[in-house]
Protein backbone atom coordinates (compact mmCIF):
# COMPACT_ATOMS: atom_id res chain seq x y z
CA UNK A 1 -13.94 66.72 -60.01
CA UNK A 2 -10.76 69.17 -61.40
CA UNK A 3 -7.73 67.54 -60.87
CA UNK A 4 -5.90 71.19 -61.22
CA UNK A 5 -8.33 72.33 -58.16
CA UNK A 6 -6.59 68.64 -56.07
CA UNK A 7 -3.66 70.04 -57.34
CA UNK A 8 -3.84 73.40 -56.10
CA UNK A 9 -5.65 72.19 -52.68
CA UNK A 10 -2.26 69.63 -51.92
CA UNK A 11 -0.06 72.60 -52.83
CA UNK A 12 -1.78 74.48 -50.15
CA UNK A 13 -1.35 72.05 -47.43
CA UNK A 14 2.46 71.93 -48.40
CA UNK A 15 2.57 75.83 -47.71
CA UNK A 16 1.03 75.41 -45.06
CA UNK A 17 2.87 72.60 -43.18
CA UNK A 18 6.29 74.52 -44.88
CA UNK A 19 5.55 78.09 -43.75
CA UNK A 20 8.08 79.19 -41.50
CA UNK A 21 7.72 82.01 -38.63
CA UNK A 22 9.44 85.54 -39.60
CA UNK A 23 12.64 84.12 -37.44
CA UNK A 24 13.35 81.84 -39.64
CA UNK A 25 12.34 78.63 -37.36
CA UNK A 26 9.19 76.29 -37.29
CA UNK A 27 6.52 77.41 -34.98
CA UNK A 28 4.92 74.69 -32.46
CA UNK A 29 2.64 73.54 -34.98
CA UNK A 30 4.83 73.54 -37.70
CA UNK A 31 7.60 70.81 -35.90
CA UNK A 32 8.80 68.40 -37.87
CA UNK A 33 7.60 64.75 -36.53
CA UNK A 34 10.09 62.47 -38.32
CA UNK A 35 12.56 64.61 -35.04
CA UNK A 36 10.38 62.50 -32.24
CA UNK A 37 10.70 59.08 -34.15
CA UNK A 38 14.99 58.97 -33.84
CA UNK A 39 14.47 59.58 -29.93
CA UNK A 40 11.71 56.90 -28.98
CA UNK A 41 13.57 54.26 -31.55
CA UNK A 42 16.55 55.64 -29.16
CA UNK A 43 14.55 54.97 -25.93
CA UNK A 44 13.51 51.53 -27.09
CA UNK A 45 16.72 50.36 -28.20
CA UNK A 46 18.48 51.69 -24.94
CA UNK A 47 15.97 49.61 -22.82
CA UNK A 48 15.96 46.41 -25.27
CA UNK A 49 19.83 46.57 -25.15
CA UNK A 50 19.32 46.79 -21.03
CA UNK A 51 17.90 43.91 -20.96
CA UNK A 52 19.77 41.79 -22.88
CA UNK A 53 20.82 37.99 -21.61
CA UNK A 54 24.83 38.84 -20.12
CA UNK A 55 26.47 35.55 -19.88
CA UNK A 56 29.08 34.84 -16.96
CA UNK A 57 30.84 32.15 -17.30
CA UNK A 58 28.19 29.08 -16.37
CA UNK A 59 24.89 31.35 -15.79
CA UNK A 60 22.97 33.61 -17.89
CA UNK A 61 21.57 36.94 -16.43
CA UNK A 62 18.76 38.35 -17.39
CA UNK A 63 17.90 41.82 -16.50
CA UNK A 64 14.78 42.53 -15.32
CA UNK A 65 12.24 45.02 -16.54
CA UNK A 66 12.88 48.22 -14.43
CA UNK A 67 9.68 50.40 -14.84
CA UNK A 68 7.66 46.47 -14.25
CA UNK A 69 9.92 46.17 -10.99
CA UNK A 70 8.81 50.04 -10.39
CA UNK A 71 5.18 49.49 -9.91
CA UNK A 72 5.14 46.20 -8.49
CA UNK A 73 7.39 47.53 -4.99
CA UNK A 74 5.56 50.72 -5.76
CA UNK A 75 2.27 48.21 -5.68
CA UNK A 76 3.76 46.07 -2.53
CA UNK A 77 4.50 48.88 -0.31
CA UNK A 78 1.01 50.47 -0.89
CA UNK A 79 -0.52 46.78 0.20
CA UNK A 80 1.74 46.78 3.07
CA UNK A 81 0.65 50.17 4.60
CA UNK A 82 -2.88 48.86 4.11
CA UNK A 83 -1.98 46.21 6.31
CA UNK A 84 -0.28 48.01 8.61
CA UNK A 85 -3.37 50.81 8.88
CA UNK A 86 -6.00 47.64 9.08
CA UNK A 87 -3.86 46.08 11.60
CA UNK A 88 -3.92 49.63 13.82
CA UNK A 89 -7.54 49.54 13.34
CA UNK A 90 -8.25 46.28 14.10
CA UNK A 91 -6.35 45.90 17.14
CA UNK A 92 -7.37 43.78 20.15
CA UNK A 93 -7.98 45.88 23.40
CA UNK A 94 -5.81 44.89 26.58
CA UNK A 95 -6.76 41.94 28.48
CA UNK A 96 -7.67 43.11 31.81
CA UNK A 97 -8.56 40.18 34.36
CA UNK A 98 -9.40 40.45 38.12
CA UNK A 99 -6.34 39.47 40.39
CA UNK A 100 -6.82 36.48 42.18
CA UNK A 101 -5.22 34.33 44.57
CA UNK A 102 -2.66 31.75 43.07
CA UNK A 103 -2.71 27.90 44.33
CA UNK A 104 -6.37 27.28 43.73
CA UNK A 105 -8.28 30.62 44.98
CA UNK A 106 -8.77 29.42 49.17
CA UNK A 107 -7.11 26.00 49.25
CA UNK A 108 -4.41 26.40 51.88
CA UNK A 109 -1.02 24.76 51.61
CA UNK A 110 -1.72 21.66 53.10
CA UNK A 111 -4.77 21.01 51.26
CA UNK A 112 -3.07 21.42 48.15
CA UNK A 113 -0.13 19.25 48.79
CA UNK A 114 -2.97 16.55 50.24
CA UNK A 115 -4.65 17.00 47.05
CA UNK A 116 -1.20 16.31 45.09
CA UNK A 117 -0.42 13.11 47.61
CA UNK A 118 -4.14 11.66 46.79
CA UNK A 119 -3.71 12.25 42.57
CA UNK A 120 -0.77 10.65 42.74
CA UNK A 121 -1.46 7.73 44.42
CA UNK A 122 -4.69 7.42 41.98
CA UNK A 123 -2.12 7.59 39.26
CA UNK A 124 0.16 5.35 40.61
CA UNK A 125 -2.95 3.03 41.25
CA UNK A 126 -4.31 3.34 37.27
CA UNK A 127 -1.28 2.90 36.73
CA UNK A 128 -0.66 -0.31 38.02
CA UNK A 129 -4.22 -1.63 37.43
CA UNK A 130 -3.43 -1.14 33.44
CA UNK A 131 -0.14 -2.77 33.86
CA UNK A 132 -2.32 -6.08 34.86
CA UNK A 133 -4.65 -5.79 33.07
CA UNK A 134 -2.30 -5.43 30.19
CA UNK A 135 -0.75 -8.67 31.62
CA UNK A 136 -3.85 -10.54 32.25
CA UNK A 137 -4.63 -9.73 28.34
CA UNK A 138 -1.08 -11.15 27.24
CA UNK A 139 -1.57 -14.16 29.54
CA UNK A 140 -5.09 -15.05 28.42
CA UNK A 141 -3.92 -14.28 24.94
CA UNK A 142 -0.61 -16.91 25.46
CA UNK A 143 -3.32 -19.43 26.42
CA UNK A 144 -5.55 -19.28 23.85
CA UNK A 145 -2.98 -19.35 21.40
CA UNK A 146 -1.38 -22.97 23.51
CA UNK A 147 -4.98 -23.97 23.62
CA UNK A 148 -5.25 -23.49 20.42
CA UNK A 149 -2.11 -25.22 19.16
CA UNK A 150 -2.92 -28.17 21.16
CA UNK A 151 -6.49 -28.23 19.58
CA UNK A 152 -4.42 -28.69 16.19
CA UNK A 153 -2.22 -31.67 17.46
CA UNK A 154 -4.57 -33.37 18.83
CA UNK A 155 -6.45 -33.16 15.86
CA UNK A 156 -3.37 -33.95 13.79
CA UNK A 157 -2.84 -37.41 16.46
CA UNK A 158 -6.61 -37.74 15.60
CA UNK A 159 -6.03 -37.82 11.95
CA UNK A 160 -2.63 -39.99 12.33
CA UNK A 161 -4.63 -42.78 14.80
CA UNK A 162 -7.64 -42.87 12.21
CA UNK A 163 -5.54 -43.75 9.42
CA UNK A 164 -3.21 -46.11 11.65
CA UNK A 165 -6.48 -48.11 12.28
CA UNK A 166 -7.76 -47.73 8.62
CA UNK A 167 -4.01 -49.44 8.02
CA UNK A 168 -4.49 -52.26 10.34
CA UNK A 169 -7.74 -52.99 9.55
CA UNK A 170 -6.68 -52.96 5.86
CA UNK A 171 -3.62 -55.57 6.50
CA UNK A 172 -6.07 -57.50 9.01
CA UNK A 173 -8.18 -58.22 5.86
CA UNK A 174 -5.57 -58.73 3.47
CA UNK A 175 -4.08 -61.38 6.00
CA UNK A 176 -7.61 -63.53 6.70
CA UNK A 177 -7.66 -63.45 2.70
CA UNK A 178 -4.30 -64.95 2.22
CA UNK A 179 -5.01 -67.36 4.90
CA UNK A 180 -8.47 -68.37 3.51
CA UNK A 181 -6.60 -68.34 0.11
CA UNK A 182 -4.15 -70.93 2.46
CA UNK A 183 -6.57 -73.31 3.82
CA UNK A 184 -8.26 -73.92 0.55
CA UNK A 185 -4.82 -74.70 -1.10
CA UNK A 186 -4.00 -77.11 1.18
CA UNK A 187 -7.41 -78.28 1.37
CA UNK A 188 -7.21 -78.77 -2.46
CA UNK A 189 -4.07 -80.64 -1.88
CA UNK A 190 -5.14 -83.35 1.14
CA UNK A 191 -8.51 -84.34 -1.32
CA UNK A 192 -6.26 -85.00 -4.20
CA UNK A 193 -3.80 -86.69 -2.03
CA UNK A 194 -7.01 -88.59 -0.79
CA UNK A 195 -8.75 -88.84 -4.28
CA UNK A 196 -5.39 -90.44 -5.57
CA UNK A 197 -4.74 -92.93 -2.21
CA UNK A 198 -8.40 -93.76 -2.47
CA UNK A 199 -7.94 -94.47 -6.40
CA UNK A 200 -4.46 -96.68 -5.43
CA UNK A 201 -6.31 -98.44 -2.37
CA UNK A 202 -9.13 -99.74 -4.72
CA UNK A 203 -6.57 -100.66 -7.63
CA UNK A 204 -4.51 -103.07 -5.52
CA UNK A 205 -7.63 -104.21 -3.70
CA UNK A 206 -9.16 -105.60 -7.16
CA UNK A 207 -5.64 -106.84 -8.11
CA UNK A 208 -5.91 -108.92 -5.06
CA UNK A 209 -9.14 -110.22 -5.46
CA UNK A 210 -8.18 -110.93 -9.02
CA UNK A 211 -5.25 -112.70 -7.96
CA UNK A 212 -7.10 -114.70 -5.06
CA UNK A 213 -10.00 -115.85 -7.76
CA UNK A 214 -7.33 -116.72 -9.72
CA UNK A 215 -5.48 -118.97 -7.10
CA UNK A 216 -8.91 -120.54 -6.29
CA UNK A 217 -9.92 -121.47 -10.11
CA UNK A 218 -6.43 -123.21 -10.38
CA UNK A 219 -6.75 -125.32 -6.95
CA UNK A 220 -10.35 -126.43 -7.86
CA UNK A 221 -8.97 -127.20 -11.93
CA UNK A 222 -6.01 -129.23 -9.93
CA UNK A 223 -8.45 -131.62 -8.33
């Protein structure tokens, strides 16, 4: 490809985007753009500057977004007419009932009051049959629970007279041991006292006879 003819075809497109109208001044087509870029860097700055934190004193403030804010009340008053045009349309119709007769249609005066007199009493009599039953309850409950701490004592006196008999019994043997222990200790004692009398008796018995034998060999020697 020439690169006079790219030449020539970018000078072209200058002229073009350069011509001016016979006043003097750019037409519509011909407006600069670099003029729109200074006011929309203006815009932007204007609203980041807006919204910038502003400190006072102990709090920070930060303003909010106004064309946000915009559309959402824009936004929550459109949902509230809704609601107020569904509400309109969906609107109960008036309660219309039949007149009657207040105190209970054809019940005369005295009927009603009797009828008052007789609940009450029924109340009064519920009443008082829960209160003893509610008492009978606590009282059989009180009872059970003595019966029941007397069931433990006696079983605890139970336990106690058991082992006060096991005792007994216990020292009741220990005291026929030491006692049979006793009697054969002193029983021990009388045969050797007897062993050793018997043993002395017969030792001066044969020194008698010994001396007696010996008396009677020296009388018959003498004549």
């Amino acid at each position: 490809m020439d690169p006079h003819q790219n030449r020539r075809g970018s000078g072209r497109q200058q002229n073009s985007r350069g011509r001016m109208n016979p006043s003097g001044a750019p037409g519509p087509d011909q407006a600069d753009p670099n003029l729109a870029e200074p006011a929309a860097e203006s815009q932007n700055q204007a609203a980041a500057d807006s919204r910038q934190p502003q400190y006072l004193g102990a709090f920070t403030v930060i303003p909010p977004n106004q064309s946000r804010r915009n559309e959402m009340k824009a936004m929550a008053q459109k949902e509230e007419e809704e609601l107020q045009r569904y509400k309109e349309a969906n609107r109960p119709p008036p309660l219309q009932l039949n007149p009657e007769r207040l105190g209970g249609g054809d019940v005369s005066l005295d009927e009603a009051r009797q009828r008052q007199l007789t609940q009450l009493r029924s109340s009064k009599l519920q009443k008082k049959l829960k209160e003893e039953e509610a008492k009978r309850k606590k009282k059989q409950e009180e009872e059970e629970e003595l019966q029941r701490m007397k069931d433990i004592q006696r079983e605890k006196s139970e336990r106690l007279e058991e082992k006060r008999k096991q005792e007994e019994e216990e020292r009741r043997r220990l005291h026929q041991q030491d006692r049979i222990r006793a009697n054969e200790s002193l029983l021990q004692r009388l045969e050797r006292s007897a062993a050793s009398s018997s043993a002395a008796a017969r030792t001066s018995s044969m020194g008698n006879e010994w001396s007696a034998s010996r008396v009677q060999g020296t009388s018959q020697s003498s004549h």
